[in-house]
Protein backbone atom coordinates (compact mmCIF):
# COMPACT_ATOMS: atom_id res chain seq x y z
CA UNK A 1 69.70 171.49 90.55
CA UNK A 2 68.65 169.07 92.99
CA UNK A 3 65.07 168.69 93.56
CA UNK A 4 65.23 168.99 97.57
CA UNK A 5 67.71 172.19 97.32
CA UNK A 6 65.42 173.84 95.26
CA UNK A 7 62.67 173.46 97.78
CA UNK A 8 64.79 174.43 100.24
CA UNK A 9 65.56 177.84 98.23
CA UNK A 10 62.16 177.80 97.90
CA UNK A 11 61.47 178.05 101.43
CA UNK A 12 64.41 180.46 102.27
CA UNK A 13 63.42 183.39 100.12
CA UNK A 14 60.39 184.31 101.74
CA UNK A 15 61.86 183.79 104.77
CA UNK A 16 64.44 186.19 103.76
CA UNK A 17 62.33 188.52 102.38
CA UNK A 18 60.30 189.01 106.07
CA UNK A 19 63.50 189.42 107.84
CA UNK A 20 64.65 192.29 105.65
CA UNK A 21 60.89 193.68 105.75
CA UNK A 22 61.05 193.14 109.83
CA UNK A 23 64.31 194.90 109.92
CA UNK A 24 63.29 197.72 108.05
CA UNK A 25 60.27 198.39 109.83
CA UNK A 26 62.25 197.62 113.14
CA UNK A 27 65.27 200.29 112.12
CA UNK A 28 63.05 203.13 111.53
CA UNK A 29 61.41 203.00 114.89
CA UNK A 30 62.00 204.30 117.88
CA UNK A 31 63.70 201.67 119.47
CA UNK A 32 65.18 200.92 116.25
CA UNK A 33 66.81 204.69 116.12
CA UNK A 34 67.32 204.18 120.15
CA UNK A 35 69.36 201.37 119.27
CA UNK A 36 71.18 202.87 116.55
CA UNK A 37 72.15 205.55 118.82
CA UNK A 38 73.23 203.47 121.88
CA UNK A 39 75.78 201.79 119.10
CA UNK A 40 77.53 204.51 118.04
CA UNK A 41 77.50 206.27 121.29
CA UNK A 42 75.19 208.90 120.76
CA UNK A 43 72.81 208.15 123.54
CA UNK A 44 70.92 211.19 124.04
CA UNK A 45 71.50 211.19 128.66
CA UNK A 46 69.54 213.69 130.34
CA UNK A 47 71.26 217.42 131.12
CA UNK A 48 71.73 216.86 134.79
CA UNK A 49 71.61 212.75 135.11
CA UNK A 50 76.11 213.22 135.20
CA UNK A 51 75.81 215.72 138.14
CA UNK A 52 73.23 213.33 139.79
CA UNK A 53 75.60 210.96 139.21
CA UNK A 54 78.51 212.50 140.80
CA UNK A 55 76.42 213.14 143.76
CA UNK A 56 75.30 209.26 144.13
CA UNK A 57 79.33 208.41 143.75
CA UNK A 58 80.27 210.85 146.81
CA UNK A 59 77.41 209.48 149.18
CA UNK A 60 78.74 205.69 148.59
CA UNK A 61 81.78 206.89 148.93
CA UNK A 62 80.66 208.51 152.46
CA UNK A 63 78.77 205.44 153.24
CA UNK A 64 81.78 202.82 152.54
CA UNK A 65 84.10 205.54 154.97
CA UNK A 66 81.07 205.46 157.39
CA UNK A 67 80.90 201.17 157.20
CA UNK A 68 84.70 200.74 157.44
CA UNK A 69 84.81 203.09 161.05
CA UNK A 70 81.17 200.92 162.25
CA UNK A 71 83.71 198.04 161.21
CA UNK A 72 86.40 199.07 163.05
CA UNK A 73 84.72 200.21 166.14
CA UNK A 74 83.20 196.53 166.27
CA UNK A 75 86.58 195.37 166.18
CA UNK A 76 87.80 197.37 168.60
CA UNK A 77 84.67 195.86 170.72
CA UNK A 78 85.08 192.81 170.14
CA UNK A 79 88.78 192.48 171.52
CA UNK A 80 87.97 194.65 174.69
CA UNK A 81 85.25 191.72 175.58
CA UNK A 82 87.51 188.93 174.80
CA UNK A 83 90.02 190.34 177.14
CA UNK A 84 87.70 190.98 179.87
CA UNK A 85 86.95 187.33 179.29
CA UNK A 86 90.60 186.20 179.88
CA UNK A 87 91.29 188.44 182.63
CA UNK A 88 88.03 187.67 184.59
């Protein structure tokens, strides 16, 4: 074997050896188990965080309905002015 590859291994298998130690430790954790979870899916959500959720969805809902009339009325506005303008 060449003399600078085997340095090179050398050097690699400790530095393997802390990454598998670091992952270990990491994995049995709590954000390592957190983690896990969020992966497969199993994300532990609060009980009522989907109602609350719901609830947030209908007021932006109410809010875009409420923007789009404010929108409209502005509109509306705006063309009675500019043919006040024309007329005057």
């Amino acid at each position: 074997m060449d003399p600078q590859a085997a340095s090179l291994l050398a050097l690699f298998i400790p530095i393997l050896g802390m990454m598998i130690g670091g992952f270990v430790v990491f994995s049995r954790s709590h954000i390592g188990r957190a983690l896990a979870d969020r992966i497969a899916g199993r994300s532990a959500a609060p009980p009522g965080l989907e109602a609350e959720v719901r609830e947030l969805r209908g007021e932006v809902e109410a809010l875009r309905a409420e923007l789009t009339e404010t929108q409209e009325r502005l509109d509306f506005t705006e063309r009675l002015l500019s043919a006040g303008r024309k007329e005057g």
